[in-house]
PDB file of N, CA and C in Angstrom:
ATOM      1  N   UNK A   1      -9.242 -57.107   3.238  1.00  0.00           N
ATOM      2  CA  UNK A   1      -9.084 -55.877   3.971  1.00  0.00           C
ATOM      3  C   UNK A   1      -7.947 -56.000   4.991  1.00  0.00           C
ATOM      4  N   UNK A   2      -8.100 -56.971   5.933  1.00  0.00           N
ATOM      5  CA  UNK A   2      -7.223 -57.612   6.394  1.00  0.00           C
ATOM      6  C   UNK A   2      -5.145 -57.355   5.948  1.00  0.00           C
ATOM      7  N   UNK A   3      -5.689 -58.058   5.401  1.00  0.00           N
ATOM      8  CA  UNK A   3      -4.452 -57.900   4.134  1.00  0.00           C
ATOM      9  C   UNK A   3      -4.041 -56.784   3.685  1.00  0.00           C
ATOM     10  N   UNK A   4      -4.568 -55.419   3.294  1.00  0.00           N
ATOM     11  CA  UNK A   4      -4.300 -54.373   2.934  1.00  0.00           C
ATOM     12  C   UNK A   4      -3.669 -53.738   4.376  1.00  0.00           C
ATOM     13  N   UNK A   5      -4.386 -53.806   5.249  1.00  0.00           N
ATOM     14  CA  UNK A   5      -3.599 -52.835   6.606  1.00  0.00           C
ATOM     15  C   UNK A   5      -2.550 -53.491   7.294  1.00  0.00           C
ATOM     16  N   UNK A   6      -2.418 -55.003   6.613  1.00  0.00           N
ATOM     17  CA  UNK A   6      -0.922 -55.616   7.002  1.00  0.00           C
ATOM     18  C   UNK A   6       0.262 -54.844   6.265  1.00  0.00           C
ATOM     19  N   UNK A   7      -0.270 -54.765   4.482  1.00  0.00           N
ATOM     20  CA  UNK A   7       1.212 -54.374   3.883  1.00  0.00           C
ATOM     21  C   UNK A   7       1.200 -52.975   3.988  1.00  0.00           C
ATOM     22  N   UNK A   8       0.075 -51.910   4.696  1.00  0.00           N
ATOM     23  CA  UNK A   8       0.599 -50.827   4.721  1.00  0.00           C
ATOM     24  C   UNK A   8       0.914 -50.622   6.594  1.00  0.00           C
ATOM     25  N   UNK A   9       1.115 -51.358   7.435  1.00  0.00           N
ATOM     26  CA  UNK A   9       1.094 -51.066   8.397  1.00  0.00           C
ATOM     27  C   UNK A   9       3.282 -51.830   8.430  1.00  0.00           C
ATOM     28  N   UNK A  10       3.207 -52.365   7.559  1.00  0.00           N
ATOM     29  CA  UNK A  10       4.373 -53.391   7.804  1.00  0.00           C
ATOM     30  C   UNK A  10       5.697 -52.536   7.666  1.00  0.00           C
ATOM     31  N   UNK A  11       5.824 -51.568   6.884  1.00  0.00           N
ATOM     32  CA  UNK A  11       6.922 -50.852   6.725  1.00  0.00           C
ATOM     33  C   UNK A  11       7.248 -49.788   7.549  1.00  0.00           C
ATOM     34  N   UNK A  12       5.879 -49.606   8.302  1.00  0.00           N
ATOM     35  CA  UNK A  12       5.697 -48.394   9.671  1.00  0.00           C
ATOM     36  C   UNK A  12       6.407 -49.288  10.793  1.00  0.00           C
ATOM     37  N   UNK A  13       6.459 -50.445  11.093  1.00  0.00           N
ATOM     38  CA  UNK A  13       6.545 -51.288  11.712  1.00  0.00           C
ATOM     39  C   UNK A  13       8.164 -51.982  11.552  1.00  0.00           C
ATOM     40  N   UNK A  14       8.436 -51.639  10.635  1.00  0.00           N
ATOM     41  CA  UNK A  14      10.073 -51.764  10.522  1.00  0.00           C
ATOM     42  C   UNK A  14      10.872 -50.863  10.330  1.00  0.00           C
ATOM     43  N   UNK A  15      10.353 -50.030   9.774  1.00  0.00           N
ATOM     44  CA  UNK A  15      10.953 -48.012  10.045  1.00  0.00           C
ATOM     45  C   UNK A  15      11.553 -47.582  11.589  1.00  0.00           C
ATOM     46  N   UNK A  16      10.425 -47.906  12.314  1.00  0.00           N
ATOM     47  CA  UNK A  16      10.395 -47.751  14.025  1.00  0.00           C
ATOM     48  C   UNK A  16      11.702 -48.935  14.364  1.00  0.00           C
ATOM     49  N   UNK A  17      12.340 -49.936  13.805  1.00  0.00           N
ATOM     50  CA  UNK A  17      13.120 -50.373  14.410  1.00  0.00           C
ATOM     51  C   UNK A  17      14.891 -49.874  14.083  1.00  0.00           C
ATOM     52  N   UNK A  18      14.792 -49.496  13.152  1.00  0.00           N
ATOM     53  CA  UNK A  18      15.931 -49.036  12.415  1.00  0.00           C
ATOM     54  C   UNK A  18      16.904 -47.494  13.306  1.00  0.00           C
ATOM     55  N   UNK A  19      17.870 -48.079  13.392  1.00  0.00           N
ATOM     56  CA  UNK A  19      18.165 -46.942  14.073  1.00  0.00           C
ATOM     57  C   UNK A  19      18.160 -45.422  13.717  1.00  0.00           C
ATOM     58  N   UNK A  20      17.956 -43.736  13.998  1.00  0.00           N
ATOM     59  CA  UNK A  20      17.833 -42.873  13.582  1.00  0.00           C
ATOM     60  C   UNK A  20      18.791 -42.374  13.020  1.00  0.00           C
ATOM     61  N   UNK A  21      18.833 -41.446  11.745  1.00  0.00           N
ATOM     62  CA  UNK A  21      19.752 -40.795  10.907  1.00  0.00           C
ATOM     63  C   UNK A  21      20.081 -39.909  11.540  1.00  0.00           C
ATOM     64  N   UNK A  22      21.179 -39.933  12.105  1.00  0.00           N
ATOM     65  CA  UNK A  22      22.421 -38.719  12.741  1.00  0.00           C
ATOM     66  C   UNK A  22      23.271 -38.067  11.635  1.00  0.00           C
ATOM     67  N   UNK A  23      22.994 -36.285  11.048  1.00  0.00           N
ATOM     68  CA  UNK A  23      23.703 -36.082   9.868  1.00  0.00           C
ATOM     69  C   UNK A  23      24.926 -35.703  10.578  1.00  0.00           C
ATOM     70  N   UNK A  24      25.888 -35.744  10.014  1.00  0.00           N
ATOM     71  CA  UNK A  24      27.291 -35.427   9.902  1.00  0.00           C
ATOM     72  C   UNK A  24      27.319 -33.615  11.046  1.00  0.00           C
ATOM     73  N   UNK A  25      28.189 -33.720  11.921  1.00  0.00           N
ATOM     74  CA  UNK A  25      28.670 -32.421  12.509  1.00  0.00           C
ATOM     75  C   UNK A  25      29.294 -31.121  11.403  1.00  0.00           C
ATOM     76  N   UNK A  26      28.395 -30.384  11.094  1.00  0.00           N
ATOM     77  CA  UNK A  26      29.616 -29.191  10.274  1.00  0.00           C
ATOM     78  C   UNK A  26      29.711 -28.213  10.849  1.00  0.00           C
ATOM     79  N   UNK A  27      30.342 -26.881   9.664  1.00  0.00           N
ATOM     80  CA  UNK A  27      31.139 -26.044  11.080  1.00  0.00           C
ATOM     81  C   UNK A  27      30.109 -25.042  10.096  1.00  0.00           C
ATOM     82  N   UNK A  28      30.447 -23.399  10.466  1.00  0.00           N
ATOM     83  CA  UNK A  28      29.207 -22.402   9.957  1.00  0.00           C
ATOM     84  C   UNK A  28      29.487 -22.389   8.434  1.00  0.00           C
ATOM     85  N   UNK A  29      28.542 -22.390   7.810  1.00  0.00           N
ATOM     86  CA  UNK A  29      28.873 -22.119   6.276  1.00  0.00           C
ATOM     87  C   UNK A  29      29.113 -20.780   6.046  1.00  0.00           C
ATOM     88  N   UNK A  30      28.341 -19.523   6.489  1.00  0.00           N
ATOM     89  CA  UNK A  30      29.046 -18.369   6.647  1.00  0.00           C
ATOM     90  C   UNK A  30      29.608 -17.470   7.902  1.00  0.00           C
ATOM     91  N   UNK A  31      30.128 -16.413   7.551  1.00  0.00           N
ATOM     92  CA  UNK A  31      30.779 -16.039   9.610  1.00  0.00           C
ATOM     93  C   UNK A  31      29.581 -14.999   9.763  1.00  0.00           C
ATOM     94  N   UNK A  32      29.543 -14.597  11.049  1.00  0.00           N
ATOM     95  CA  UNK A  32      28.616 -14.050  11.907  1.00  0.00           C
ATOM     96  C   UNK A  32      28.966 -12.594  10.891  1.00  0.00           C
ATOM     97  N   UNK A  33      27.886 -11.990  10.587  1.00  0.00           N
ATOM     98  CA  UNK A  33      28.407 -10.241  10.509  1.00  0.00           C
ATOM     99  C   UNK A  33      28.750  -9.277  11.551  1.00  0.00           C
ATOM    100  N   UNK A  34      29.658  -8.847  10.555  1.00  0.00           N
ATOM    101  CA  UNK A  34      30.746  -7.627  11.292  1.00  0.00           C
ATOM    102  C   UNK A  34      30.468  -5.920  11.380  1.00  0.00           C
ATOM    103  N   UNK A  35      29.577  -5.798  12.352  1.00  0.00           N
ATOM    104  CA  UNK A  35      29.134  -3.969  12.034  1.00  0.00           C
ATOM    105  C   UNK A  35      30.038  -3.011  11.969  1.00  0.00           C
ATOM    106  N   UNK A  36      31.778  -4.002  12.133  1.00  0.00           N
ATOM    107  CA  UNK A  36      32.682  -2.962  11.606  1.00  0.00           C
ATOM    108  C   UNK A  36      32.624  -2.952  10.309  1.00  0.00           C
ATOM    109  N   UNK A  37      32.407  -3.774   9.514  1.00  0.00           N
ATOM    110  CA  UNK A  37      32.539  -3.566   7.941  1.00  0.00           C
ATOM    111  C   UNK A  37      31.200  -3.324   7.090  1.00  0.00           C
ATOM    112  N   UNK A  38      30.446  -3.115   8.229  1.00  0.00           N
ATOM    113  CA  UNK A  38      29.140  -2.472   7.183  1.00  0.00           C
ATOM    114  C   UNK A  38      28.657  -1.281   6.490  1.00  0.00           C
ATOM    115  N   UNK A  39      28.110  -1.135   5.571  1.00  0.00           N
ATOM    116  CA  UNK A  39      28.572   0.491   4.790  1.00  0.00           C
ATOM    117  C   UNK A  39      26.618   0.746   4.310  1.00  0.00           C
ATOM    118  N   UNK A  40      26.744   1.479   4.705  1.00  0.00           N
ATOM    119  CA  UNK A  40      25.366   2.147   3.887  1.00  0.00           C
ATOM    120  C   UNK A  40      24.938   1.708   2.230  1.00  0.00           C
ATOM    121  N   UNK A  41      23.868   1.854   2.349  1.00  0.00           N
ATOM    122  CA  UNK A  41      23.842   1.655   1.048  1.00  0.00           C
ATOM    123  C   UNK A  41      23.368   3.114   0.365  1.00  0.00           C
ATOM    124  N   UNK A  42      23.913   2.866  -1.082  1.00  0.00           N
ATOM    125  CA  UNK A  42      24.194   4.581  -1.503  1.00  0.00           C
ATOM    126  C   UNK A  42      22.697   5.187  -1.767  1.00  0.00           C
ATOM    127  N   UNK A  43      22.776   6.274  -1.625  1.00  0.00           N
ATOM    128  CA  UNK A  43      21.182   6.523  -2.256  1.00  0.00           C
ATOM    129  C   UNK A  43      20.285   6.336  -3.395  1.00  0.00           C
ATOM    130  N   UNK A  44      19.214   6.210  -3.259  1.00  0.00           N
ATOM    131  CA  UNK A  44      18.770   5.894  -5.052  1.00  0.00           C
ATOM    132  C   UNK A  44      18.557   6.853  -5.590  1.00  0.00           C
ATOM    133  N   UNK A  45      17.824   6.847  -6.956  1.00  0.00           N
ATOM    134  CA  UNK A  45      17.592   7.951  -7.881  1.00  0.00           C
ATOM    135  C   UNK A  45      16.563   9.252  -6.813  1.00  0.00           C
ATOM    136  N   UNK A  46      16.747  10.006  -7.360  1.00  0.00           N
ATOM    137  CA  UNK A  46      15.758  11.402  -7.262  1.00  0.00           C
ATOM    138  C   UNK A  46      14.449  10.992  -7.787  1.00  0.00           C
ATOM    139  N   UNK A  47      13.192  11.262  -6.911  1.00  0.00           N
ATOM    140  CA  UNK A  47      12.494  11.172  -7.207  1.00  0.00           C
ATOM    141  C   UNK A  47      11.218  12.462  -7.187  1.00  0.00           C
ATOM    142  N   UNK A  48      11.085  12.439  -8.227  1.00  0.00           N
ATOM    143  CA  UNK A  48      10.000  14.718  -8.405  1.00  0.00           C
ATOM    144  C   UNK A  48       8.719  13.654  -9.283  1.00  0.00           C
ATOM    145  N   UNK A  49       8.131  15.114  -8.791  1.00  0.00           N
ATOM    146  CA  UNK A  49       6.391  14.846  -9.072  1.00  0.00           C
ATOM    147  C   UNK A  49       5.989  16.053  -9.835  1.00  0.00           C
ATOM    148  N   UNK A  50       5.705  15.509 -11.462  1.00  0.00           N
ATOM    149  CA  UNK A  50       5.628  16.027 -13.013  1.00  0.00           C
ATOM    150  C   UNK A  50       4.008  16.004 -12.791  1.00  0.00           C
ATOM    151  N   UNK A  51       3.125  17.211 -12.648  1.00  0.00           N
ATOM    152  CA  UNK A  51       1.842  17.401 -12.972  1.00  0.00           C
ATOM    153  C   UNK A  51       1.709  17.192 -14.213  1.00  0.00           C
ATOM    154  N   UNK A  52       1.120  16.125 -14.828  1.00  0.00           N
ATOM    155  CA  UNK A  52       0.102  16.070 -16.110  1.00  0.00           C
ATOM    156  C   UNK A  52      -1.129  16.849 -16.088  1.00  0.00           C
ATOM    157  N   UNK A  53      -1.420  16.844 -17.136  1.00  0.00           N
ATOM    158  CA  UNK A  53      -3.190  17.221 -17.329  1.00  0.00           C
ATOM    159  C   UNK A  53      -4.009  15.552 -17.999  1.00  0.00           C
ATOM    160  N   UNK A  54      -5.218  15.772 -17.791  1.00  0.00           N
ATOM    161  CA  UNK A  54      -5.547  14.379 -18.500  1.00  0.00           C
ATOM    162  C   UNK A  54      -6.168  14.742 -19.016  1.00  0.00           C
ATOM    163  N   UNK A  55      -5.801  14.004 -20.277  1.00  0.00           N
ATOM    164  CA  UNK A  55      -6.282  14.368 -22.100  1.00  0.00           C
ATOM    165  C   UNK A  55      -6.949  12.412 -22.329  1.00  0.00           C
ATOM    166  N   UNK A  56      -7.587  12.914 -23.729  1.00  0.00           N
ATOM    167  CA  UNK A  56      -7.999  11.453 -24.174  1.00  0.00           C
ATOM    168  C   UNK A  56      -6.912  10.969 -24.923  1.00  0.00           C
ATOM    169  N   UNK A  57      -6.941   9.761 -25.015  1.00  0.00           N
ATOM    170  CA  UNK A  57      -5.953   8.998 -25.510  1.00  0.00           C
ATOM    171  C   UNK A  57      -5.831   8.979 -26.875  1.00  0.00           C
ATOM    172  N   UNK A  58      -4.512   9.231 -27.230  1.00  0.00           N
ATOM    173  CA  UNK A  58      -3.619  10.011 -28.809  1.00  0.00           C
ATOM    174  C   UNK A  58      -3.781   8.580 -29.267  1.00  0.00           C
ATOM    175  N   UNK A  59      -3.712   8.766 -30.570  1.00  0.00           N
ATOM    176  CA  UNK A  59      -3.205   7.808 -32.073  1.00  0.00           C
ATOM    177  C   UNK A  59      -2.051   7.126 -31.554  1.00  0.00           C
ATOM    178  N   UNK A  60      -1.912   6.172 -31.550  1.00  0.00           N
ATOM    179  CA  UNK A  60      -0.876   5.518 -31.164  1.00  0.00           C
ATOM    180  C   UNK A  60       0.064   4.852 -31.655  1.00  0.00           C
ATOM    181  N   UNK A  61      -0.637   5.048 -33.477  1.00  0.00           N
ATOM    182  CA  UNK A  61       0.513   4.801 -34.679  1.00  0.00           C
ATOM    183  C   UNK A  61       2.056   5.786 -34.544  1.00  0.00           C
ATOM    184  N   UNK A  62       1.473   6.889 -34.378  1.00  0.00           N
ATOM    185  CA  UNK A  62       2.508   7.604 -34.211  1.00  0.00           C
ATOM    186  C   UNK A  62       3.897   7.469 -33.383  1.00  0.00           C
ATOM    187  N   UNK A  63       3.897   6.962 -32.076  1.00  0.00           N
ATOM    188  CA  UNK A  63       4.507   6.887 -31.132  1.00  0.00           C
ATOM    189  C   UNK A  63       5.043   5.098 -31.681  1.00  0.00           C
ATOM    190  N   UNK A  64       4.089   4.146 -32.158  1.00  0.00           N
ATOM    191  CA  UNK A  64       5.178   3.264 -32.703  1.00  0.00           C
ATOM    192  C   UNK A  64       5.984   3.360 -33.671  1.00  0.00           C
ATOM    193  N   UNK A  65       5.550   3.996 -34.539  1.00  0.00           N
ATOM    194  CA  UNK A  65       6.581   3.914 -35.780  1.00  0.00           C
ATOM    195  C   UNK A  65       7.698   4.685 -35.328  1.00  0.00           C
ATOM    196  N   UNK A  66       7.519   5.847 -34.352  1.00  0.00           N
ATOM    197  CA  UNK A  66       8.845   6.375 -33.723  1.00  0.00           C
ATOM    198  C   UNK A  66       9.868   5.500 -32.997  1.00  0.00           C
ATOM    199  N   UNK A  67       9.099   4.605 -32.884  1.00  0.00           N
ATOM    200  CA  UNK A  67       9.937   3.487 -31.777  1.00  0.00           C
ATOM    201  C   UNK A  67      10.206   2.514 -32.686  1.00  0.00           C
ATOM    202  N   UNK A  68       9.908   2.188 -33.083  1.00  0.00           N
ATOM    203  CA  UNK A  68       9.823   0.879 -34.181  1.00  0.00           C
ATOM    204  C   UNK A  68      11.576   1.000 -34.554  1.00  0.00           C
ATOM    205  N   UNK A  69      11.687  -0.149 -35.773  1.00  0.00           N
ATOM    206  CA  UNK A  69      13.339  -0.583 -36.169  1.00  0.00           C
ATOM    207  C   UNK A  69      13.029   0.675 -37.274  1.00  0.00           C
ATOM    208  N   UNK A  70      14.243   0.989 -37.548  1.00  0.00           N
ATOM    209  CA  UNK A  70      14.101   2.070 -38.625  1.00  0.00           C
ATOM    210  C   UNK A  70      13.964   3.531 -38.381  1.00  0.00           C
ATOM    211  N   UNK A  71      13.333   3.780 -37.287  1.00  0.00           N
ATOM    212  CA  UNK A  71      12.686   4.886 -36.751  1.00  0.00           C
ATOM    213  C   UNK A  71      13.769   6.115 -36.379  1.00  0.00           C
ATOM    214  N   UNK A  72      13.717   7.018 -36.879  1.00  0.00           N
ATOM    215  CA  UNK A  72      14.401   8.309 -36.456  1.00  0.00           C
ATOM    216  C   UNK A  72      14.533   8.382 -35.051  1.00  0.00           C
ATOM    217  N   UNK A  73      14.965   8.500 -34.078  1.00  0.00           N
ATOM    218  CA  UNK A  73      15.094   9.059 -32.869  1.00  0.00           C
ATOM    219  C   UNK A  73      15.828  10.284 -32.338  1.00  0.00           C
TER     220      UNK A  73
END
């Protein structure tokens, strides 16, 4: 037991002496934004509200084979 909390205590114990990783100084990777060059963004689609009625649910062969390869459109 002994033995086990030596080899896991031993590398904690030489970590702590090693001096700390200082990364390298850099400069901004991108520039600050400019609210002179900012632009709206354009509008999206139109959006309207189509009243259905609710019916039971159709054959649904129909509507694939319309879609399907081959299919008239």
């Amino acid at each position: 037991m002994m033995r086990l909390s030596i080899v896991a205590l031993l590398p904690l114990a030489l970590g702590g002496c090693v001096q700390p990783f200082e990364p390298p100084a850099v400069s901004a990777l991108t520039e600050p934004a400019n609210p002179e060059t900012a632009r709206f963004a354009p509008a999206g689609p139109g959006v309207t509200y189509t009243s259905r009625a609710i019916e039971a649910p159709g054959d649904w062969r129909g509507l694939n084979d319309a879609q399907g390869p081959g299919a008239s459109r």
